[in-house]
N, C-alpha and C. Protein backbone atom coordinates (compact mmCIF):
# COMPACT_ATOMS: atom_id res chain seq x y z
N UNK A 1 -37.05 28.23 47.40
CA UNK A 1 -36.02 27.22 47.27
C UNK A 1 -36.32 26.27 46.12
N UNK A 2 -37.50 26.02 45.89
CA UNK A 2 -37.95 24.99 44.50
C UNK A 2 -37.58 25.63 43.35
N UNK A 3 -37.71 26.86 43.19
CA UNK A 3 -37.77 27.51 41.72
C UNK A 3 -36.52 27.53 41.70
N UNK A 4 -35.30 27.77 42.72
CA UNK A 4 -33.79 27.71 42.12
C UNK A 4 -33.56 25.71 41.88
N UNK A 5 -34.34 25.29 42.45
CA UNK A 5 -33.47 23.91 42.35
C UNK A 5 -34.23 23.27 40.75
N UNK A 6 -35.10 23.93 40.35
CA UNK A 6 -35.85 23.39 39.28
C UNK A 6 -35.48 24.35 37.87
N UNK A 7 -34.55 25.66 37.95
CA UNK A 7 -33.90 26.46 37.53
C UNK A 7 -32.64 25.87 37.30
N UNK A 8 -32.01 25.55 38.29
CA UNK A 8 -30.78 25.08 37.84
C UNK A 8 -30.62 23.49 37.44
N UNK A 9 -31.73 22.54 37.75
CA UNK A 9 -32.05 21.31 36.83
C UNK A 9 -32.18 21.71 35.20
N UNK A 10 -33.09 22.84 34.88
CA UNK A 10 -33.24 23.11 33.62
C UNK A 10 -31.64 23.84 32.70
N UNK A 11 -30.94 24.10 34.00
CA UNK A 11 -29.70 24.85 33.13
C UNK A 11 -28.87 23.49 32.87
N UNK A 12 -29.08 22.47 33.65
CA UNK A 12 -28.21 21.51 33.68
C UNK A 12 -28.72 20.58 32.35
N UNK A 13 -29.54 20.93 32.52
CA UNK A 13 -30.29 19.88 31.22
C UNK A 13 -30.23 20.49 29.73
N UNK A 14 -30.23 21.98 29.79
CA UNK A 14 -29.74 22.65 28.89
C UNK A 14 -28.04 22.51 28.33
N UNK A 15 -27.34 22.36 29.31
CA UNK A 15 -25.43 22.36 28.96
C UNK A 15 -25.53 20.76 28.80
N UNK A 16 -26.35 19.74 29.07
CA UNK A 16 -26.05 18.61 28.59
C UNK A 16 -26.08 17.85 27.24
N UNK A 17 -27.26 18.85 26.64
CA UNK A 17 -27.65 18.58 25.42
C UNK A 17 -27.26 19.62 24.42
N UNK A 18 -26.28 20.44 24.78
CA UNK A 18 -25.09 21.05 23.97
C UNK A 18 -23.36 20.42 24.09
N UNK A 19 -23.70 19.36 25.57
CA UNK A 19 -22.27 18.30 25.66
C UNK A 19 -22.03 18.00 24.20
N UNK A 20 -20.63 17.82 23.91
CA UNK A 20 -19.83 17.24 22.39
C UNK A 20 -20.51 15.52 22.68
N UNK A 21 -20.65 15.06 21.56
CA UNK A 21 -21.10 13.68 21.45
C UNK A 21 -19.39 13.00 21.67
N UNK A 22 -19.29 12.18 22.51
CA UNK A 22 -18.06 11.32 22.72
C UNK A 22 -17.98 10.57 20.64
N UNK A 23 -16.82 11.05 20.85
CA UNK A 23 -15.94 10.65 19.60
C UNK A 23 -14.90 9.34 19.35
N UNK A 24 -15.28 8.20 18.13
CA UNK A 24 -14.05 7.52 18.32
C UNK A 24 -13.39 7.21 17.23
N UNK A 25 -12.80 7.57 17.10
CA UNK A 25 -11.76 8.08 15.58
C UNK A 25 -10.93 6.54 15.49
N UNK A 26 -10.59 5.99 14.53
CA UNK A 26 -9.35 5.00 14.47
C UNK A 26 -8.77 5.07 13.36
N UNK A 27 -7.45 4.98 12.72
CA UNK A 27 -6.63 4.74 11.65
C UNK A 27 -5.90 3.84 11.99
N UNK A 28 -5.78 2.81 10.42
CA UNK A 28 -5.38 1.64 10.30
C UNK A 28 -4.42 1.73 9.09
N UNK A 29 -3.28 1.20 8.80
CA UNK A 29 -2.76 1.40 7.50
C UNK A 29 -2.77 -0.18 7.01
N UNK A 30 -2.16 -0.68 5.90
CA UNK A 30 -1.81 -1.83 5.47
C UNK A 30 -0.36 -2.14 5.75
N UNK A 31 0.74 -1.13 5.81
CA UNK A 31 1.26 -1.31 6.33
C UNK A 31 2.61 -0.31 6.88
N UNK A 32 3.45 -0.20 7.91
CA UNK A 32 4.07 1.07 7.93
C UNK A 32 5.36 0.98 7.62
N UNK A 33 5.69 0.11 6.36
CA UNK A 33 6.50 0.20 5.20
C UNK A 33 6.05 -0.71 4.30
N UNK A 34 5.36 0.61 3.32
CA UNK A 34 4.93 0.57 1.69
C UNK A 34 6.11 0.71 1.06
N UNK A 35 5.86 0.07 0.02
CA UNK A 35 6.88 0.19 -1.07
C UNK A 35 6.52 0.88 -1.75
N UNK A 36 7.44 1.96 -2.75
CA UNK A 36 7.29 2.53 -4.08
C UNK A 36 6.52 2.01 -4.75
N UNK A 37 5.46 2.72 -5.43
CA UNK A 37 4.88 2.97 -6.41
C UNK A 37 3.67 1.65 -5.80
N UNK A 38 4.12 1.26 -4.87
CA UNK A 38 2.54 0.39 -4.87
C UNK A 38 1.44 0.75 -3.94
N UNK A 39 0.14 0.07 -4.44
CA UNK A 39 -1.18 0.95 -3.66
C UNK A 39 -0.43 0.41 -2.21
N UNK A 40 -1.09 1.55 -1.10
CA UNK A 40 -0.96 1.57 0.18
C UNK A 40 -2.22 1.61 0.83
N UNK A 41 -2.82 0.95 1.35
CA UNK A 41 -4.20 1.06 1.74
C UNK A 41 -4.42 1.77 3.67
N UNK A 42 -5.09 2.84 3.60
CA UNK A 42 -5.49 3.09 4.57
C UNK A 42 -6.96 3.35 4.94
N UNK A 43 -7.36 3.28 6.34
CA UNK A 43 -8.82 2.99 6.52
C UNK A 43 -9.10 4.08 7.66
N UNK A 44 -9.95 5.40 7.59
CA UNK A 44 -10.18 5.86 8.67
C UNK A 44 -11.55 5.68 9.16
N UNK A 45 -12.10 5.43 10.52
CA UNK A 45 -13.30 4.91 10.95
C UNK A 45 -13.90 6.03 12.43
N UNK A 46 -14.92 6.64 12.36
CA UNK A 46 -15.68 7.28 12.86
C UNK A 46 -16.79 6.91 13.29
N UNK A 47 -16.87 6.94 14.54
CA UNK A 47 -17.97 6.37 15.36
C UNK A 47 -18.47 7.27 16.69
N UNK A 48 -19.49 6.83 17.23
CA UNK A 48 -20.22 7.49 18.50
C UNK A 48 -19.54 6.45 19.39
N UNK A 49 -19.64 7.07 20.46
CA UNK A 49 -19.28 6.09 21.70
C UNK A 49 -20.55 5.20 21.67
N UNK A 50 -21.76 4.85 20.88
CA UNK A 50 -22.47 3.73 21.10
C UNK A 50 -22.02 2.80 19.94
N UNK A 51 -21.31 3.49 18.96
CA UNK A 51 -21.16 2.27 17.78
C UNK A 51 -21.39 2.63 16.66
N UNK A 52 -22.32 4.39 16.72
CA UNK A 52 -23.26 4.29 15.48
C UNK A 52 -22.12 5.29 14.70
N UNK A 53 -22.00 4.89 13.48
CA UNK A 53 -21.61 5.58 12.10
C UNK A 53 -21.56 7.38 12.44
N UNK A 54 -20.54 7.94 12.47
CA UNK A 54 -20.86 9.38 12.35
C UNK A 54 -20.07 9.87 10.96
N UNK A 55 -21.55 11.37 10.98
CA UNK A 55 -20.51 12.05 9.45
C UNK A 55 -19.35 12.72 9.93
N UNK A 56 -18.49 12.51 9.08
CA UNK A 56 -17.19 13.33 9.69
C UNK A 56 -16.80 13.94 8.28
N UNK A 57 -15.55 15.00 8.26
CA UNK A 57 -14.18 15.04 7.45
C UNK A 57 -13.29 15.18 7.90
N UNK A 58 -12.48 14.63 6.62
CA UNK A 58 -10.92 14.37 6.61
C UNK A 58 -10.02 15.26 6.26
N UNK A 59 -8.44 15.66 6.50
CA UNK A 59 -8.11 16.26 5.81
C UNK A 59 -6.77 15.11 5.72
N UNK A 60 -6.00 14.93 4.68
CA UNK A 60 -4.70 13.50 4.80
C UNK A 60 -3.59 14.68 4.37
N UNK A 61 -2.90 14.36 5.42
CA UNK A 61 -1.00 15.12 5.09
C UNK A 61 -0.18 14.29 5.30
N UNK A 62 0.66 14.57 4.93
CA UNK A 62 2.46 13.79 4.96
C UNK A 62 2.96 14.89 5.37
N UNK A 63 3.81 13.93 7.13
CA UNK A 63 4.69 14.92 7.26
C UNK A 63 6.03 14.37 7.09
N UNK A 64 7.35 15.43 7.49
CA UNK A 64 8.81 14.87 7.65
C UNK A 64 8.79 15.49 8.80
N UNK A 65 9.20 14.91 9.98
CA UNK A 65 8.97 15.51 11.08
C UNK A 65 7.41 16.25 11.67
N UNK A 66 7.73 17.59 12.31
CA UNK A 66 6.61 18.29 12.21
C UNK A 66 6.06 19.20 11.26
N UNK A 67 6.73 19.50 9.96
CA UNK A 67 6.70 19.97 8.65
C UNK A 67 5.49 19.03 7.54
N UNK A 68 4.78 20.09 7.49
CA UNK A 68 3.56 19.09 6.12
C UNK A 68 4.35 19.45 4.98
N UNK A 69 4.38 18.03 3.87
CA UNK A 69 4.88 18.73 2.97
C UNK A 69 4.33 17.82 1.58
N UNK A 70 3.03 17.07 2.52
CA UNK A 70 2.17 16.62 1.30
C UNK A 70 0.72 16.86 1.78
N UNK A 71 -0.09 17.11 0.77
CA UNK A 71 -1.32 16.88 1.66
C UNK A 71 -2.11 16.26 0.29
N UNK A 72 -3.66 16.01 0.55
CA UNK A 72 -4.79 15.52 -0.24
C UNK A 72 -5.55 17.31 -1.33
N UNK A 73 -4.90 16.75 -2.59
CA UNK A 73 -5.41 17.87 -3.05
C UNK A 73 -6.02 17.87 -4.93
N UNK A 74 -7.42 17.86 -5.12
CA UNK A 74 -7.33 17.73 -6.41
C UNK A 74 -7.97 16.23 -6.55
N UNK A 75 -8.39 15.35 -5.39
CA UNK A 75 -8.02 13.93 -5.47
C UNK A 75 -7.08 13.05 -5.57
N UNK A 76 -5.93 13.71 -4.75
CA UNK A 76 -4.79 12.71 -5.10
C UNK A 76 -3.82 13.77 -3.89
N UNK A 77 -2.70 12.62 -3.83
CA UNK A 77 -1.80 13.61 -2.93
C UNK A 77 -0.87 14.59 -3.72
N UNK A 78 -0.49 15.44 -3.03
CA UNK A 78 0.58 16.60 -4.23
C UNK A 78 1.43 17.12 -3.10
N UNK A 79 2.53 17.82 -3.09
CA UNK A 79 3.44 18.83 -2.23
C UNK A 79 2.60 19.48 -1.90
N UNK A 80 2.89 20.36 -0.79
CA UNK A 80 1.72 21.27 0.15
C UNK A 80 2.97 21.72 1.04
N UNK A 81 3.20 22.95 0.80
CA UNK A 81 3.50 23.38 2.11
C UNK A 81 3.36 23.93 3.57
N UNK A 82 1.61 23.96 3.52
CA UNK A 82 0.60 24.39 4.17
C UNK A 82 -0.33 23.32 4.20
N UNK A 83 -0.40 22.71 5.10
CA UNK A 83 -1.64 21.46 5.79
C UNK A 83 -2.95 22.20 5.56
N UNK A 84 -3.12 23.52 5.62
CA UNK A 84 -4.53 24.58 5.57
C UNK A 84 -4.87 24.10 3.95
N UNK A 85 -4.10 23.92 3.39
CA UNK A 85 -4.43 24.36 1.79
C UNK A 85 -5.09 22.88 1.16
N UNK A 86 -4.83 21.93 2.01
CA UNK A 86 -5.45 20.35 1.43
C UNK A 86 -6.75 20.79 1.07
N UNK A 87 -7.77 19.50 0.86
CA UNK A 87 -8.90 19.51 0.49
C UNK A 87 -9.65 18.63 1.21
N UNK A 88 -10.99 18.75 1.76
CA UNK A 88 -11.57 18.11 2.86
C UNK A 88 -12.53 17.12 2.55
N UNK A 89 -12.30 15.97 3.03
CA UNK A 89 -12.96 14.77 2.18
C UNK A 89 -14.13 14.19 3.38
N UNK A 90 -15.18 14.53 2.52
CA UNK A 90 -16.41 13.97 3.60
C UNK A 90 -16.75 12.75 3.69
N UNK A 91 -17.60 11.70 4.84
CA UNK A 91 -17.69 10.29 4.40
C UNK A 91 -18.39 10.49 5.84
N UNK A 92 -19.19 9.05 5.60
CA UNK A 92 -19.76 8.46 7.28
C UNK A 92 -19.18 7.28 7.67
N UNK A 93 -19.10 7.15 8.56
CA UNK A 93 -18.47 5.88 9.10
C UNK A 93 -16.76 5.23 8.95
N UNK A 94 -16.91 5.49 7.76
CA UNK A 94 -15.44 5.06 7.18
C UNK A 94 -15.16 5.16 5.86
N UNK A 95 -13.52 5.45 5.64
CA UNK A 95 -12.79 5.77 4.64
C UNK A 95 -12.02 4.93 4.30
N UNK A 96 -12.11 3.98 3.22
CA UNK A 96 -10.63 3.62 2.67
C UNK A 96 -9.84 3.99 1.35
N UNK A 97 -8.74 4.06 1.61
CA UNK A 97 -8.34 4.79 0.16
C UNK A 97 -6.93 4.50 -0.06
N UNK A 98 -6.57 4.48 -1.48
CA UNK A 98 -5.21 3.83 -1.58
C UNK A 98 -4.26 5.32 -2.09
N UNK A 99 -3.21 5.11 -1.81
CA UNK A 99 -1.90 6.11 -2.22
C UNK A 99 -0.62 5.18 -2.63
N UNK A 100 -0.07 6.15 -3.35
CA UNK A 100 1.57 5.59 -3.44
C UNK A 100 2.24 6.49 -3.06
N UNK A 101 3.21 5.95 -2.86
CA UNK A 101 4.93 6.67 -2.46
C UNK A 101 5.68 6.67 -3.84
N UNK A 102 6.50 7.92 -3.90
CA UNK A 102 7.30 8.11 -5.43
C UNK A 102 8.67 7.31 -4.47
N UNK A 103 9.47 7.21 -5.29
CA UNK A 103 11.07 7.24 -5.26
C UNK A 103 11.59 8.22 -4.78
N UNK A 104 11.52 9.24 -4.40
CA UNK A 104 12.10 10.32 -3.25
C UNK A 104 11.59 10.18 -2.28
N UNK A 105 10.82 9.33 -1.50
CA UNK A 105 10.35 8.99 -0.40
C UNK A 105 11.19 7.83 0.23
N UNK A 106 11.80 6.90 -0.54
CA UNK A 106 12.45 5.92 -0.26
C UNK A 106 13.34 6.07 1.51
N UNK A 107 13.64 5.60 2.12
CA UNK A 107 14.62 5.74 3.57
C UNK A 107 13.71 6.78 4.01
N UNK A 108 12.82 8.18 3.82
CA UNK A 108 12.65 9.22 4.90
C UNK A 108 11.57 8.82 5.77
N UNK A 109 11.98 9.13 7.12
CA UNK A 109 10.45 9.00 8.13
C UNK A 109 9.64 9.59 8.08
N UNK A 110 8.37 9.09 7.49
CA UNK A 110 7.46 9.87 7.48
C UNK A 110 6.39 9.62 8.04
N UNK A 111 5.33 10.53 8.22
CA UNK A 111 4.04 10.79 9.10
C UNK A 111 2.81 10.60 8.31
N UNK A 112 2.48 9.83 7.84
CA UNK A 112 0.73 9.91 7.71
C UNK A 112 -0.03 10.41 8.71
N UNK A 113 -0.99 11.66 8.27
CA UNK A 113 -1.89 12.13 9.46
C UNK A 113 -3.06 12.38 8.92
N UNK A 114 -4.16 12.27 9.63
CA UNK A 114 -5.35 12.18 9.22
C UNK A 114 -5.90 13.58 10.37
N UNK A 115 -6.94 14.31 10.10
CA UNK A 115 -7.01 15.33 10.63
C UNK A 115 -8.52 14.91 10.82
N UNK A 116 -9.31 14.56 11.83
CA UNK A 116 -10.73 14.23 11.44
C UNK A 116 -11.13 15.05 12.27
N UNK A 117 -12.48 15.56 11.47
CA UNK A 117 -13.74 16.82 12.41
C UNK A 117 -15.30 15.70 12.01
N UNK A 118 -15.79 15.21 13.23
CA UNK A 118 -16.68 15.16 13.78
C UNK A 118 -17.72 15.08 14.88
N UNK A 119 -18.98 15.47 14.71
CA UNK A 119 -19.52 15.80 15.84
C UNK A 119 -18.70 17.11 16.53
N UNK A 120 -18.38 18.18 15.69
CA UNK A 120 -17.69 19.38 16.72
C UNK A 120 -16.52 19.02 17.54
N UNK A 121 -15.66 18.21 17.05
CA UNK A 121 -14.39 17.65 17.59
C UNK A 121 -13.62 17.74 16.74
N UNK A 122 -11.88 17.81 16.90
CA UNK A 122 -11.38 17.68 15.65
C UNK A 122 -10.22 16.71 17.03
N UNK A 123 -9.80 15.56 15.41
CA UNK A 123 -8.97 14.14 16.32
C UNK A 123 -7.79 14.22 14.98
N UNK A 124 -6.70 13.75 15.77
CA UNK A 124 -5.26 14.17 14.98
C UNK A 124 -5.30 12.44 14.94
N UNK A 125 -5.08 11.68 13.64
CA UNK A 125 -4.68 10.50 14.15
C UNK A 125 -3.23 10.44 13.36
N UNK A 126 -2.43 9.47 13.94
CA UNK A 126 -1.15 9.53 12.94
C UNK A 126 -0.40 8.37 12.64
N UNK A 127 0.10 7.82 11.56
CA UNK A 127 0.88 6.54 11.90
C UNK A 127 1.83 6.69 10.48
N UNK A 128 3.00 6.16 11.54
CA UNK A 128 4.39 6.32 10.84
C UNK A 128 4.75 5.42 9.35
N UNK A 129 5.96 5.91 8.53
CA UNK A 129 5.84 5.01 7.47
C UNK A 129 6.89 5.21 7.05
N UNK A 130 7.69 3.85 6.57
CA UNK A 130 8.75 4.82 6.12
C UNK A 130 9.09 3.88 4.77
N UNK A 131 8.95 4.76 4.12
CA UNK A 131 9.01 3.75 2.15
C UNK A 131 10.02 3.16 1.74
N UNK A 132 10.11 1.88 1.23
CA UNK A 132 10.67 0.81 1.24
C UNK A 132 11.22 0.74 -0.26
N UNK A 133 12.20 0.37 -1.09
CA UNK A 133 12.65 0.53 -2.20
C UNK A 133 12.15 -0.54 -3.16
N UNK A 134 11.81 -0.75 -4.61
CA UNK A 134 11.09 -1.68 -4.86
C UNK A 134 12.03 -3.36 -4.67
N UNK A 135 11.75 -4.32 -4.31
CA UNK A 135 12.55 -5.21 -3.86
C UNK A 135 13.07 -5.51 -5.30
């Protein structure tokens, strides 16, 4: 009876220290109507459930609906008709980074999404925007 209960302590102690590290993803924008052509500041932040800094990546798309039809590519955003095809931006702790909106963005609803993989997790964050004409 000892060797199963000290057997299955060791299996338990084994699947615990392959557990996913608790993940806490946040996105923040400046604001969720940017205007044309001006910087837009967004901030993505990656953490452990104790606080501490994790490495993560990013992947950044624009959607219209559920359709990607921008993503991060090259260093900069471009058309994408495939969210797969962006480019994956590494960082610890946190990201800030500025974008603009062209003039064909003006009135459409759109999706900022941030795609983050860390610690063996992947976290969808998203926040709406919808571009504002220059006043």
């Amino acid at each position: 009876m000892r060797l199963v209960v000290i057997v299955a302590a060791a299996l338990a102690l084994t699947a615990s220290a392959f557990a996913a590290t608790p993940v806490k993803a946040t996105l923040t924008t400046s604001s969720a109507k940017p205007v044309v052509d001006q910087p837009w500041r967004y901030t993505i932040t990656v953490k452990s459930s104790t606080g501490k800094p994790l490495a993560a990546k990013v992947r950044l798309q624009i959607l219209v609906g559920t359709t990607v039809v921008g993503c991060w590519k090259n260093g900069q955003m471009a058309e994408c008709l495939d969210g797969s095809l962006g480019s994956w931006i590494r960082f610890k702790g946190k990201r800030t980074g500025l974008l603009t909106f062209p003039e064909r963005s003006v009135g459409v609803t759109l999706t900022f999404r941030a795609i983050v993989v860390a610690a063996n997790r992947t976290i969808k964050l998203r926040a709406p925007v919808t571009v504002q004409p220059v006043p």
